[in-house]
C-alpha atoms as a PDB file:
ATOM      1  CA  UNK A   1      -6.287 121.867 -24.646  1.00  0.00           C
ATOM      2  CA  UNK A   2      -7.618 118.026 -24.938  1.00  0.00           C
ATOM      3  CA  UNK A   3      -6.369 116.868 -21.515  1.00  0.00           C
ATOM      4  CA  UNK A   4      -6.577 113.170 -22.610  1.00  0.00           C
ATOM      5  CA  UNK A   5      -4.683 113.766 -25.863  1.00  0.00           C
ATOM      6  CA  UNK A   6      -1.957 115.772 -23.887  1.00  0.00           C
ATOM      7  CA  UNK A   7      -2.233 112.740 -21.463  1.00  0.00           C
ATOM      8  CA  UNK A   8      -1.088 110.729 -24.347  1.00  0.00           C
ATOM      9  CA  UNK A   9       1.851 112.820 -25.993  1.00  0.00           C
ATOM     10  CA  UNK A  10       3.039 112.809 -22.154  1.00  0.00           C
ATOM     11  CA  UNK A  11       3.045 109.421 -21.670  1.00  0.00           C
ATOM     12  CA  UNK A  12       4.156 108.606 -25.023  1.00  0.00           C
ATOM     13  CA  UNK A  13       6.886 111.271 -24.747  1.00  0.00           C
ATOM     14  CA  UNK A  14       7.885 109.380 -21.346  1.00  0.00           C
ATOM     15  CA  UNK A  15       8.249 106.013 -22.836  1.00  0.00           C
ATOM     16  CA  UNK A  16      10.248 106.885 -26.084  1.00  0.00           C
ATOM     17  CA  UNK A  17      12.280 109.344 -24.018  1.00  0.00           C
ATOM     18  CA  UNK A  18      12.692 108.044 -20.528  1.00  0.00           C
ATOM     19  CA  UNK A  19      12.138 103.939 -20.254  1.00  0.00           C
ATOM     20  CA  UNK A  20      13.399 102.899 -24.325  1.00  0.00           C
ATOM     21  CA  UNK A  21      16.546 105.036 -23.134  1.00  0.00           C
ATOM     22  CA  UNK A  22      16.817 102.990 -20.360  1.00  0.00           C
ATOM     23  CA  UNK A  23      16.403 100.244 -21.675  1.00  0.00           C
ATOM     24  CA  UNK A  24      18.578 100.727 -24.426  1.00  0.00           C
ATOM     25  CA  UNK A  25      21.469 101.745 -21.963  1.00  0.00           C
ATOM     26  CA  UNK A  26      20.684  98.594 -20.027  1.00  0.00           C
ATOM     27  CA  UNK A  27      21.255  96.677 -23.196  1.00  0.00           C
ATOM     28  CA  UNK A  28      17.896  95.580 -22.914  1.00  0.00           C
ATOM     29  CA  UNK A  29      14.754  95.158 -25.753  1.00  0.00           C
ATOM     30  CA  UNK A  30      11.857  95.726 -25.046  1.00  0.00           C
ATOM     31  CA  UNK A  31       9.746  92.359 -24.654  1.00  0.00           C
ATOM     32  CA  UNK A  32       8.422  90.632 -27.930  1.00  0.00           C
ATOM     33  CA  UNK A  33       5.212  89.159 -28.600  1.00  0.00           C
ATOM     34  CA  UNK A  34       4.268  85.343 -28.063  1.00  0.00           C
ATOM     35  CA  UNK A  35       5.101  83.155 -30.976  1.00  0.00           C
ATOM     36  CA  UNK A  36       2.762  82.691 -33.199  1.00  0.00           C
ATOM     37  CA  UNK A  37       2.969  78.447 -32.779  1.00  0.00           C
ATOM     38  CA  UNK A  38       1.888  79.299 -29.145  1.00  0.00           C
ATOM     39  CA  UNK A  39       5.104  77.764 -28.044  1.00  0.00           C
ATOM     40  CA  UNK A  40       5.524  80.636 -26.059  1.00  0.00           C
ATOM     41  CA  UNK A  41       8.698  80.886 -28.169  1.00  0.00           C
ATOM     42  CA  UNK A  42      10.252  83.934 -29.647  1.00  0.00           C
ATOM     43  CA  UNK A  43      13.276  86.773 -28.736  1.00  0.00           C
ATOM     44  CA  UNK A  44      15.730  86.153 -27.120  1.00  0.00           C
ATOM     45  CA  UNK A  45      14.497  85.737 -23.634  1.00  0.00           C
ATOM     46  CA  UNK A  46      12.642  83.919 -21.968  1.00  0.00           C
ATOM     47  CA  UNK A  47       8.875  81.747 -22.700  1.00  0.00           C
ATOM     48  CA  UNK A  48       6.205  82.940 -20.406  1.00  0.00           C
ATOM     49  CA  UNK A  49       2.993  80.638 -20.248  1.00  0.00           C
ATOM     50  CA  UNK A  50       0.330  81.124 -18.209  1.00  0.00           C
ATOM     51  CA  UNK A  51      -2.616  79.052 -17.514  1.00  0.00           C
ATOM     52  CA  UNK A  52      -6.281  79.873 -17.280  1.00  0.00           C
ATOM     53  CA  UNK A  53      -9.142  77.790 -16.492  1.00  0.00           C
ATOM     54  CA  UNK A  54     -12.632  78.513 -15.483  1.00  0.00           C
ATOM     55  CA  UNK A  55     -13.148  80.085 -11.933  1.00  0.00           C
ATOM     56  CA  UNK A  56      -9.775  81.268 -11.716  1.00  0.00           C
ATOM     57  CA  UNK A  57      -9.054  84.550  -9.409  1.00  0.00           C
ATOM     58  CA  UNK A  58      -8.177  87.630 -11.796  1.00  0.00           C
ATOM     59  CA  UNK A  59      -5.687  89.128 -10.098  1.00  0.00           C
ATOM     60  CA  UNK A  60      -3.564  85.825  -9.480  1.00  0.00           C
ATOM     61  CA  UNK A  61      -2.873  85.750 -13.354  1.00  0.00           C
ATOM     62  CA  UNK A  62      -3.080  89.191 -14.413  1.00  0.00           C
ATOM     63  CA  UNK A  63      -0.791  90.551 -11.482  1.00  0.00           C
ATOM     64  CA  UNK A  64       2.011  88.594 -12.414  1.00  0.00           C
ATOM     65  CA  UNK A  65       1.224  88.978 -15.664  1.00  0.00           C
ATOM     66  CA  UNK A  66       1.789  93.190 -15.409  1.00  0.00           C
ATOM     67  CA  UNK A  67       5.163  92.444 -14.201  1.00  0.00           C
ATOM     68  CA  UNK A  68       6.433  89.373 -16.437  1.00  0.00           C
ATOM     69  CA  UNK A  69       4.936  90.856 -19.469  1.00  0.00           C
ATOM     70  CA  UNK A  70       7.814  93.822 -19.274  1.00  0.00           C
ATOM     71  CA  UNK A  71      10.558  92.103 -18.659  1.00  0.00           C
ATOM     72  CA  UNK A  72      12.591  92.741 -21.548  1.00  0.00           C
ATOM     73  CA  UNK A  73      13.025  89.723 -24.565  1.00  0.00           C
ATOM     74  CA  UNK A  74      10.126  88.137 -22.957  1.00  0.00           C
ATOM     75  CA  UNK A  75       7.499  86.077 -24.420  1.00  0.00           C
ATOM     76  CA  UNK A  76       3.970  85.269 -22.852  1.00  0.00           C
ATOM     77  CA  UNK A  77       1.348  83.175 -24.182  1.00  0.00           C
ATOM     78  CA  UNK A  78      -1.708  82.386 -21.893  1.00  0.00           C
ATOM     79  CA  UNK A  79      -3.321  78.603 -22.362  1.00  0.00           C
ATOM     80  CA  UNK A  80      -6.033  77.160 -21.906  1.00  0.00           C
ATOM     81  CA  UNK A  81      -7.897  73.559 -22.276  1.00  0.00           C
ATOM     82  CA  UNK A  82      -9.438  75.325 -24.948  1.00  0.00           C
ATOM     83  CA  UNK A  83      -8.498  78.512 -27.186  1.00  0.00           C
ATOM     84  CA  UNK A  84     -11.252  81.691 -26.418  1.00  0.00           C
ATOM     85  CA  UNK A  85     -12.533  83.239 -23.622  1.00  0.00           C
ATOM     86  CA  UNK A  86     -12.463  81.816 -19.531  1.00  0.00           C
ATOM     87  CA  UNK A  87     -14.188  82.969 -17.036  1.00  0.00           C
ATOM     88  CA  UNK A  88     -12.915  83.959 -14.003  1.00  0.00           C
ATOM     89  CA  UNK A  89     -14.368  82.994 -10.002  1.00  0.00           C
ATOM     90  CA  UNK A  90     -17.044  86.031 -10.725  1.00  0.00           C
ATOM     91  CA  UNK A  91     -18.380  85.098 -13.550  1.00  0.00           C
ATOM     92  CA  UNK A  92     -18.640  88.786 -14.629  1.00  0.00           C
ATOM     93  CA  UNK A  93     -14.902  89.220 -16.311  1.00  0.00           C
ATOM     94  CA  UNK A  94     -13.350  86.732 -19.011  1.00  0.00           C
ATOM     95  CA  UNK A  95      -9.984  86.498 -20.054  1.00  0.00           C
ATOM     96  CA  UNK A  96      -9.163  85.268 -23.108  1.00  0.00           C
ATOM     97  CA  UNK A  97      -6.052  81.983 -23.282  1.00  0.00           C
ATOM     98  CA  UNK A  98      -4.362  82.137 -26.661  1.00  0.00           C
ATOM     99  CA  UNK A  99      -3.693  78.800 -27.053  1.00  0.00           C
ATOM    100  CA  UNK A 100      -5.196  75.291 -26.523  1.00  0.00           C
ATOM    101  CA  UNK A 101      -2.481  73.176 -24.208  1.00  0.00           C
ATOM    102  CA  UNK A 102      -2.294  70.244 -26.637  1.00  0.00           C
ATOM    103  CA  UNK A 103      -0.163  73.552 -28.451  1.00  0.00           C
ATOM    104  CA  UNK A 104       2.004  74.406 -25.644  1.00  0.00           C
ATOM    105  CA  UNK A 105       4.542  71.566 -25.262  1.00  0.00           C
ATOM    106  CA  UNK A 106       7.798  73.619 -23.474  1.00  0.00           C
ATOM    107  CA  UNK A 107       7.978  77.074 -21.581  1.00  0.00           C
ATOM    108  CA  UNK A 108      10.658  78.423 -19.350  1.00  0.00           C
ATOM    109  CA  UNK A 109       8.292  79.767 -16.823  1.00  0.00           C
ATOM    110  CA  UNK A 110       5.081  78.415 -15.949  1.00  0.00           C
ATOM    111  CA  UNK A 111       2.199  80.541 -14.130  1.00  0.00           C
ATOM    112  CA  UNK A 112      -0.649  78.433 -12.244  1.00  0.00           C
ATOM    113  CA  UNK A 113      -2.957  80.846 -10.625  1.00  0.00           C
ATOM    114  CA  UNK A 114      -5.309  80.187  -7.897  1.00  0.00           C
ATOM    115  CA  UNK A 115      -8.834  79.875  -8.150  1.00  0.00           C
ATOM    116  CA  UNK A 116     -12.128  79.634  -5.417  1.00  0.00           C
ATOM    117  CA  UNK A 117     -13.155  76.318  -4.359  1.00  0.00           C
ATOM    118  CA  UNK A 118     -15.355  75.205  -7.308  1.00  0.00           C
ATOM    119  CA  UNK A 119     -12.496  76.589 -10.044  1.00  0.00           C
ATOM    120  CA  UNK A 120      -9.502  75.126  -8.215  1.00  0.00           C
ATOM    121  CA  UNK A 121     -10.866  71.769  -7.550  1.00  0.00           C
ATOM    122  CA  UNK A 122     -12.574  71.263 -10.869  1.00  0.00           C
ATOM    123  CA  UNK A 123      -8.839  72.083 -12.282  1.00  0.00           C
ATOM    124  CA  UNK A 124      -7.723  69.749  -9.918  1.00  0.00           C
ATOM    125  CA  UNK A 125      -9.647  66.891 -10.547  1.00  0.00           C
ATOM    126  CA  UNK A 126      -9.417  67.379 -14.699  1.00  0.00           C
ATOM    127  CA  UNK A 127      -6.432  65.089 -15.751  1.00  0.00           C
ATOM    128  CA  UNK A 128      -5.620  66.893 -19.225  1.00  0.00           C
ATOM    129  CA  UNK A 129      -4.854  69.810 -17.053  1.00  0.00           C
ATOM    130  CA  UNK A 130      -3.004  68.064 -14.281  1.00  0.00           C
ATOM    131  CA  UNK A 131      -0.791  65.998 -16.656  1.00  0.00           C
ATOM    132  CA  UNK A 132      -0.128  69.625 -18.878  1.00  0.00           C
ATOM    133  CA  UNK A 133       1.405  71.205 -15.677  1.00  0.00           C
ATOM    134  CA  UNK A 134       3.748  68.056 -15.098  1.00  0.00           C
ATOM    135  CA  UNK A 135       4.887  67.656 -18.342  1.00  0.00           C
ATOM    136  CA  UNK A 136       5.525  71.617 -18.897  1.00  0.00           C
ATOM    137  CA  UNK A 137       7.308  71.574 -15.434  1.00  0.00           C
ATOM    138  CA  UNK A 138       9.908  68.893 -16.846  1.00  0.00           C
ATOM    139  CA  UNK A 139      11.647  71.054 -18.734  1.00  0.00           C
ATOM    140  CA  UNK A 140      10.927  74.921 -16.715  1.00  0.00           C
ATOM    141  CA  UNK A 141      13.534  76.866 -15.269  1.00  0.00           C
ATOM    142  CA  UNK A 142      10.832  77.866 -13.016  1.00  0.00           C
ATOM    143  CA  UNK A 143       7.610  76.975 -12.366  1.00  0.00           C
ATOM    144  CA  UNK A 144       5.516  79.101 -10.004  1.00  0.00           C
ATOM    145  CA  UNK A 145       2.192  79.493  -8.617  1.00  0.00           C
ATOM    146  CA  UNK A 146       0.081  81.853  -7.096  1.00  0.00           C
ATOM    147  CA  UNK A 147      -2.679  82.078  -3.978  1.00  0.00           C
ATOM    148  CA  UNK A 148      -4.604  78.205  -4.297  1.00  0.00           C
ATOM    149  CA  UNK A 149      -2.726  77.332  -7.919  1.00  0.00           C
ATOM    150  CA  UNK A 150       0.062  75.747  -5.114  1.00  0.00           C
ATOM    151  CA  UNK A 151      -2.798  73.137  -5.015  1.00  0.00           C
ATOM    152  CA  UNK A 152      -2.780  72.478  -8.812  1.00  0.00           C
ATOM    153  CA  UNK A 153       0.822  71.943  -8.544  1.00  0.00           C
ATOM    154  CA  UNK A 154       0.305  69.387  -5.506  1.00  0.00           C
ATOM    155  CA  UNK A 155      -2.230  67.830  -7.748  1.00  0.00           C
ATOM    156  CA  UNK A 156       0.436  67.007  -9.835  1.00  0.00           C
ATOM    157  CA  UNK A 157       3.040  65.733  -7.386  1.00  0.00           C
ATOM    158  CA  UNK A 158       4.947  68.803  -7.668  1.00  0.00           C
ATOM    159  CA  UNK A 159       4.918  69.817  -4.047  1.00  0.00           C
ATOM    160  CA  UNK A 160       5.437  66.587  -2.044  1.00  0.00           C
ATOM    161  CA  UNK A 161       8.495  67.394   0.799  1.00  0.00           C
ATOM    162  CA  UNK A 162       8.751  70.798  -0.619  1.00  0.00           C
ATOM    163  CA  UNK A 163       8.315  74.344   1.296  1.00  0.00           C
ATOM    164  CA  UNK A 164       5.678  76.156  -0.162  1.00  0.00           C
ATOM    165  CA  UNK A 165       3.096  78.546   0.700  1.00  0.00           C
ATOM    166  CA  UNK A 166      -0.628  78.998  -0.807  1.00  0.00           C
ATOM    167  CA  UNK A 167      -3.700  81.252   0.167  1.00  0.00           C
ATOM    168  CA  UNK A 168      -4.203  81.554   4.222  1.00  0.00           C
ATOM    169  CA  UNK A 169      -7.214  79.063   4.415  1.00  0.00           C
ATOM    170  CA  UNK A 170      -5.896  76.373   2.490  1.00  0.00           C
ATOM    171  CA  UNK A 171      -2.383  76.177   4.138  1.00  0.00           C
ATOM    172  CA  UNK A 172      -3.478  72.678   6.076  1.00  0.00           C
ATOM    173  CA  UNK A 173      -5.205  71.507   2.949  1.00  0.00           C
ATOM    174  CA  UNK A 174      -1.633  71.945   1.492  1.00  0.00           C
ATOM    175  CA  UNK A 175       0.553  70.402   3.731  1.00  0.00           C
ATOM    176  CA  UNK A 176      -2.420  67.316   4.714  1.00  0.00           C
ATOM    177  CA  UNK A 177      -2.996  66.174   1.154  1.00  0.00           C
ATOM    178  CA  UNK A 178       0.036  67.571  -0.994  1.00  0.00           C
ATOM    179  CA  UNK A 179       2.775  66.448   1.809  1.00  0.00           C
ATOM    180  CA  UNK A 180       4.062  69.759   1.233  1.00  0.00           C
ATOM    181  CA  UNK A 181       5.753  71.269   3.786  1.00  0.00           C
ATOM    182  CA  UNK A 182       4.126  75.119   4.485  1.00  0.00           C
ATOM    183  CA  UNK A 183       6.304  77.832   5.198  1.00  0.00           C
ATOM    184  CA  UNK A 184       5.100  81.235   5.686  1.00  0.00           C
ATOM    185  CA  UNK A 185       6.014  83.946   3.187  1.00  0.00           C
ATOM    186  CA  UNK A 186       4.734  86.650   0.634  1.00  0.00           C
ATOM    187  CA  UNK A 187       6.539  83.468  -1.602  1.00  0.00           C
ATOM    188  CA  UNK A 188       8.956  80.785  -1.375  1.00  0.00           C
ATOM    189  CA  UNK A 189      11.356  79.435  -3.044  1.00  0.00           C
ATOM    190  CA  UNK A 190      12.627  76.038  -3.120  1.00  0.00           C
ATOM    191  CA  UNK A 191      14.344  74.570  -6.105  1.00  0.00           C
ATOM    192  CA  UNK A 192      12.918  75.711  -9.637  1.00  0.00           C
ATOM    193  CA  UNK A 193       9.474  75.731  -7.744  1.00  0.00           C
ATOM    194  CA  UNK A 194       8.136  79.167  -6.682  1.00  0.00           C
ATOM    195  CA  UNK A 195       4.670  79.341  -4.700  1.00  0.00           C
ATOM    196  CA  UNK A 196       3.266  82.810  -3.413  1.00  0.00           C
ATOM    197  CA  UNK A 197       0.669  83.241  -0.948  1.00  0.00           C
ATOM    198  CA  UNK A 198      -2.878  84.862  -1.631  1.00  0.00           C
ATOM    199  CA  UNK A 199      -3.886  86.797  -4.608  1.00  0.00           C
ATOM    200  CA  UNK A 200      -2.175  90.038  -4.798  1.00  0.00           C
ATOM    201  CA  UNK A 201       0.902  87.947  -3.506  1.00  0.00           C
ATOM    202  CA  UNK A 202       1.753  87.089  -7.151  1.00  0.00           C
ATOM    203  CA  UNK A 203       2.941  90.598  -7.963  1.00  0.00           C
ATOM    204  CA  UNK A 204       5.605  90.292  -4.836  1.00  0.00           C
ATOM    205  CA  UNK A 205       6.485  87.175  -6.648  1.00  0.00           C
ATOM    206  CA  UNK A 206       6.556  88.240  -9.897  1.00  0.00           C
ATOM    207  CA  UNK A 207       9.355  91.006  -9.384  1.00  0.00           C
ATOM    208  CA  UNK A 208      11.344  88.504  -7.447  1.00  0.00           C
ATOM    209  CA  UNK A 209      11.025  86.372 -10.632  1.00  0.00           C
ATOM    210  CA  UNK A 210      12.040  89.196 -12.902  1.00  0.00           C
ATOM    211  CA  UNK A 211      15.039  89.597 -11.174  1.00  0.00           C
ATOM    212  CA  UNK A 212      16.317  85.973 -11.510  1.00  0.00           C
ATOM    213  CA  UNK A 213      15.273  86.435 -15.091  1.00  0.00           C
ATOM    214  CA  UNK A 214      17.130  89.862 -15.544  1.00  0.00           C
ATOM    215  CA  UNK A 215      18.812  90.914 -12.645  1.00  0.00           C
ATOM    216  CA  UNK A 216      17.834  93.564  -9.544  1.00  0.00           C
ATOM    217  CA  UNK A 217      18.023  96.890 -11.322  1.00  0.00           C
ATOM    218  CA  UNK A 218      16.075  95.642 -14.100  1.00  0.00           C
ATOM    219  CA  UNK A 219      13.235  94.370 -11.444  1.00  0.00           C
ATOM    220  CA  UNK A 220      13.238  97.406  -9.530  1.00  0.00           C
ATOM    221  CA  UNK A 221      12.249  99.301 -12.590  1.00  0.00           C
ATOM    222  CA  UNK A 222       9.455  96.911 -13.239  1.00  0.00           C
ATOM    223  CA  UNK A 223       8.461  97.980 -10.128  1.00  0.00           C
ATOM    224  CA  UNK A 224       8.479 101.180 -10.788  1.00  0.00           C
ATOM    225  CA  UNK A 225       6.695 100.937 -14.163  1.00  0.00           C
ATOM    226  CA  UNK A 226       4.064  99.298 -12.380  1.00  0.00           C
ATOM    227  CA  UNK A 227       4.027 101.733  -9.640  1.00  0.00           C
ATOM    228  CA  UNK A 228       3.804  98.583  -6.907  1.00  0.00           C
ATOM    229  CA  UNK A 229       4.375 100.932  -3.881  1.00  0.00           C
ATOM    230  CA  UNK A 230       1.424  99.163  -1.513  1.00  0.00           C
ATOM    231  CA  UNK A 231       0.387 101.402   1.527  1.00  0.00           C
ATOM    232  CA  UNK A 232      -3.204  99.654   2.247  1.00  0.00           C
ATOM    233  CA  UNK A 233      -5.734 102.149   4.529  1.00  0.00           C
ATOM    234  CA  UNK A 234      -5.838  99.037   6.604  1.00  0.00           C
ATOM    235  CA  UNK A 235      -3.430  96.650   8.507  1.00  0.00           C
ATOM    236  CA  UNK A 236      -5.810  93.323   7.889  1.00  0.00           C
ATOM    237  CA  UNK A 237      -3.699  92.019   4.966  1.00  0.00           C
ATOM    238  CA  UNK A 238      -2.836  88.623   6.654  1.00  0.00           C
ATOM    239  CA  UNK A 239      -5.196  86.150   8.880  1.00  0.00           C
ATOM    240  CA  UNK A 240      -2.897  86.830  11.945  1.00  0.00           C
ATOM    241  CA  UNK A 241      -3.167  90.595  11.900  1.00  0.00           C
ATOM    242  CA  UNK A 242      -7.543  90.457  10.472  1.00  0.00           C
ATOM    243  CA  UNK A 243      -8.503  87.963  13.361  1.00  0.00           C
ATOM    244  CA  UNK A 244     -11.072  85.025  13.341  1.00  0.00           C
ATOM    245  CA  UNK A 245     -14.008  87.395  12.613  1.00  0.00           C
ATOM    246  CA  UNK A 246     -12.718  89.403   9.960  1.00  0.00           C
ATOM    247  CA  UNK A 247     -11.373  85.376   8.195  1.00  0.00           C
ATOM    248  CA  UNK A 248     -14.859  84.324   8.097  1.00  0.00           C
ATOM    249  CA  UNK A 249     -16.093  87.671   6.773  1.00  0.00           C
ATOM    250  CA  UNK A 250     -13.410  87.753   3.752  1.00  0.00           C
ATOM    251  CA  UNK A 251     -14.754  84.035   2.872  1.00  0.00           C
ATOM    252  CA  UNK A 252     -18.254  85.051   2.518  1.00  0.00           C
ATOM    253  CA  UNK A 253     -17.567  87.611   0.881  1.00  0.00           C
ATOM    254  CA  UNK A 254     -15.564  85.793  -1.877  1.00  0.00           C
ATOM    255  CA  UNK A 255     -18.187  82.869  -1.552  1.00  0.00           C
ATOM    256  CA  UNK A 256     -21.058  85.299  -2.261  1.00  0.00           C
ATOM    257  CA  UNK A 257     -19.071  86.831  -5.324  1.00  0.00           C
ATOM    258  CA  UNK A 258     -18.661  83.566  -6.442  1.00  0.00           C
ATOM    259  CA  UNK A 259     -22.088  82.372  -7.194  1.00  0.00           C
END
């Protein structure tokens, strides 16, 4: 037998069968495509954009991304300063932003991931990006942020006053120039404003997100689809428990992937 063809009539047999049932008894959709205006418009439910820029981490886009992209009704559209390809903190993967943001006007969510030093403060500093993220956020139900994209959204005056958490070695950064006020947390909530902490934090965030969108069974199925059931080989997963040595290790090590 071709074990990757019966690989795909089992997992195509599992979908139609097991999760369209489900969803079907839920109610539920399946999620539709962006818009084609890049309005991140479309269904029912709700608009899903997500912004890229060059030198952003991978993971704190396409994490949440694997989650949000399920939820059922939903639309997602990833933006850009330009339409095409980005390039991400490696310089070895791209991802590709659908639209330009002069074309994305309104969303119900907004996703800012985080970037390395050179990606986050060039995003920082650029005004056309700024200025998108605090127009978009006037009219979000949430807006949200992952690992150092908490400092694109204190860029933008987003985060003065307001709990929030970011990646591990910017947390001073965040509170000293952003006046925000950092409170530990896989994320936090405060408002309409939703910040997680480092990288692979956005997925945590994302399925809390999905359930304020849906509702808890609905998230804990995402979960499941995603088969999110961490159990690392090592307990080093925050700066507390990985100690001063192992902190300066992980930032050379995502400095030297960097250049």
């Amino acid at each position: 037998m071709d074990v990757d063809g019966g690989r795909r009539v089992v997992l195509r047999a599992a979908v139609a069968g097991g999760v369209g049932t489900g969803l079907a008894a839920a109610g539920l959709a399946p999620p539709a495509a962006a818009a084609p205006d890049g309005a991140a418009s479309g269904g029912r439910g709700p608009r899903i954009a997500i912004l890229l820029y060059d030198g952003l981490t991978a993971l704190d886009a396409v994490g949440p991304y694997e989650v949000l992209c399920r939820v059922p009704d939903a639309s997602v559209v990833t933006v850009a300063k330009r339409a095409g390809p980005v390039r991400t903190d490696t310089g070895v993967l791209g991802l590709v932003a659908d639209r330009a943001l002069h074309q994305v006007r309104h969303a119900d969510v907004l996703l800012v991931p985080g970037a390395g030093d050179r990606g986050v403060i060039a995003a920082m500093e650029d005004a056309e990006t700024v200025n998108w993220v605090r127009r978009l956020h006037q009219r979000t139900t949430w807006t949200t942020s992952v690992c150092t994209g908490a400092l694109i959204l204190g860029a933008a005056g987003l985060l003065h006053g307001v709990p929030a958490t970011t990646y591990w070695a910017s947390r001073s950064y965040l509170e000293s120039t952003f006046g925000a006020i950092y409170t530990p947390g896989r994320f936090v909530e405060s408002g309409r404003i939703i910040t997680a902490a480092g990288v692979s934090a956005g997925i945590d965030m994302a399925l809390h997100l999905a359930a304020k969108l849906t509702d808890d069974r609905v998230a804990q199925a995402l979960q499941l689809a995603v088969e999110y059931d961490p159990d690392p080989p090592f307990d080093t997963g925050s700066p507390e428990k990985a100690g001063p040595q192992l902190q300066q290790l992980a930032l050379e090590l995502l400095e030297a992937a960097a250049r």
